[in-house]
Protein backbone atom coordinates (compact mmCIF):
# COMPACT_ATOMS: atom_id res chain seq x y z
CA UNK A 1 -22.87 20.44 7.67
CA UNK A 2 -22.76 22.29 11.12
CA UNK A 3 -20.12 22.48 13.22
CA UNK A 4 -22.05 20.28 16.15
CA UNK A 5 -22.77 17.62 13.92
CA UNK A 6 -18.89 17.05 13.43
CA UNK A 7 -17.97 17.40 17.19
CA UNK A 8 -20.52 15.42 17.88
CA UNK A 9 -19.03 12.30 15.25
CA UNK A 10 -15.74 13.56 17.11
CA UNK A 11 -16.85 12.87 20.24
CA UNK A 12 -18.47 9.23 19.68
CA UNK A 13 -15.36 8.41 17.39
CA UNK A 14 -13.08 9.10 20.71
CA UNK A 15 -15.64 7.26 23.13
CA UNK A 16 -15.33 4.42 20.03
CA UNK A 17 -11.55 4.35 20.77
CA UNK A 18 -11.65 5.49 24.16
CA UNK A 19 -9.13 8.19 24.03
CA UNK A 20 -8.95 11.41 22.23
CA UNK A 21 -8.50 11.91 18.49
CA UNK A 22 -5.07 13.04 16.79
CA UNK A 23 -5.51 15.86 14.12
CA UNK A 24 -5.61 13.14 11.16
CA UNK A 25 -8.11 11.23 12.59
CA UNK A 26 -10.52 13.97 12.95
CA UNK A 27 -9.26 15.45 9.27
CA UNK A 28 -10.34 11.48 7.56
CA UNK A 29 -13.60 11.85 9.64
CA UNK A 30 -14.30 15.53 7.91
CA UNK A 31 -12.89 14.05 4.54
CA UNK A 32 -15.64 10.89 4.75
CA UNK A 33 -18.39 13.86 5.42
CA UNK A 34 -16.83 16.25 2.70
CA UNK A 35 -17.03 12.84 0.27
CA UNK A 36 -20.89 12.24 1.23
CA UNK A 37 -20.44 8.95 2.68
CA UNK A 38 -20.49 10.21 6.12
CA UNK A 39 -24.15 12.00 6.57
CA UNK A 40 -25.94 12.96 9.60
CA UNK A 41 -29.00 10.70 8.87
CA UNK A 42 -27.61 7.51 8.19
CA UNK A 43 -27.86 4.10 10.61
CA UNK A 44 -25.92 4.30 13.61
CA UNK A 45 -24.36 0.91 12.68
CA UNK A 46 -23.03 2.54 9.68
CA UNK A 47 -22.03 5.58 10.84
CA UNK A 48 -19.84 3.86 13.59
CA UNK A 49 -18.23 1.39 10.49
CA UNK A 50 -17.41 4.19 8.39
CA UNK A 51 -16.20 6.60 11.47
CA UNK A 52 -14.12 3.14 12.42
CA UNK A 53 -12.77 3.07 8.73
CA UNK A 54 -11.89 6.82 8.43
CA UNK A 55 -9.55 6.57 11.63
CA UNK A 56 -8.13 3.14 10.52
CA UNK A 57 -7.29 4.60 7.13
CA UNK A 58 -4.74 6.92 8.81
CA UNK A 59 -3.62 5.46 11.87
CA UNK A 60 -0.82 2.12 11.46
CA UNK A 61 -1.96 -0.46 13.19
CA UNK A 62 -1.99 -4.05 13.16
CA UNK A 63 -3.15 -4.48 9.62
CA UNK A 64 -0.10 -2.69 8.50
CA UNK A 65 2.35 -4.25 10.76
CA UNK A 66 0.95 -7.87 9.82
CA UNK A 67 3.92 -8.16 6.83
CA UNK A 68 5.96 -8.01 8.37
């Protein structure tokens, strides 16, 4: 994979959230293209659902805090 194709999933994933990326958000994003689910052909609908999932994975949010 090249190097603009993964700033360029950076770049929508922070326009997505509308702020920039911490350094584990951007490392799930690399691990979803290093695991093949993330490819540089696939429907922009998906690609924004598994971007969305990558950063949720590693960032707390309401999900977590729901337990509580």
């Amino acid at each position: 994979m090249t190097k603009g194709v993964m700033n360029a999933w950076e770049i929508e994933a922070g326009r997505m959230r509308r702020r920039d990326l911490t350094k584990e958000e951007t490392a799930a994003i690399g691990e979803e293209m290093l695991k093949g689910t993330l490819v540089p052909d696939m429907d922009p609908r998906r690609r924004k659902n598994v971007i969305r999932t990558a950063i949720d994975s590693v960032r707390p949010g309401r999900k977590t805090q729901a337990g509580k």
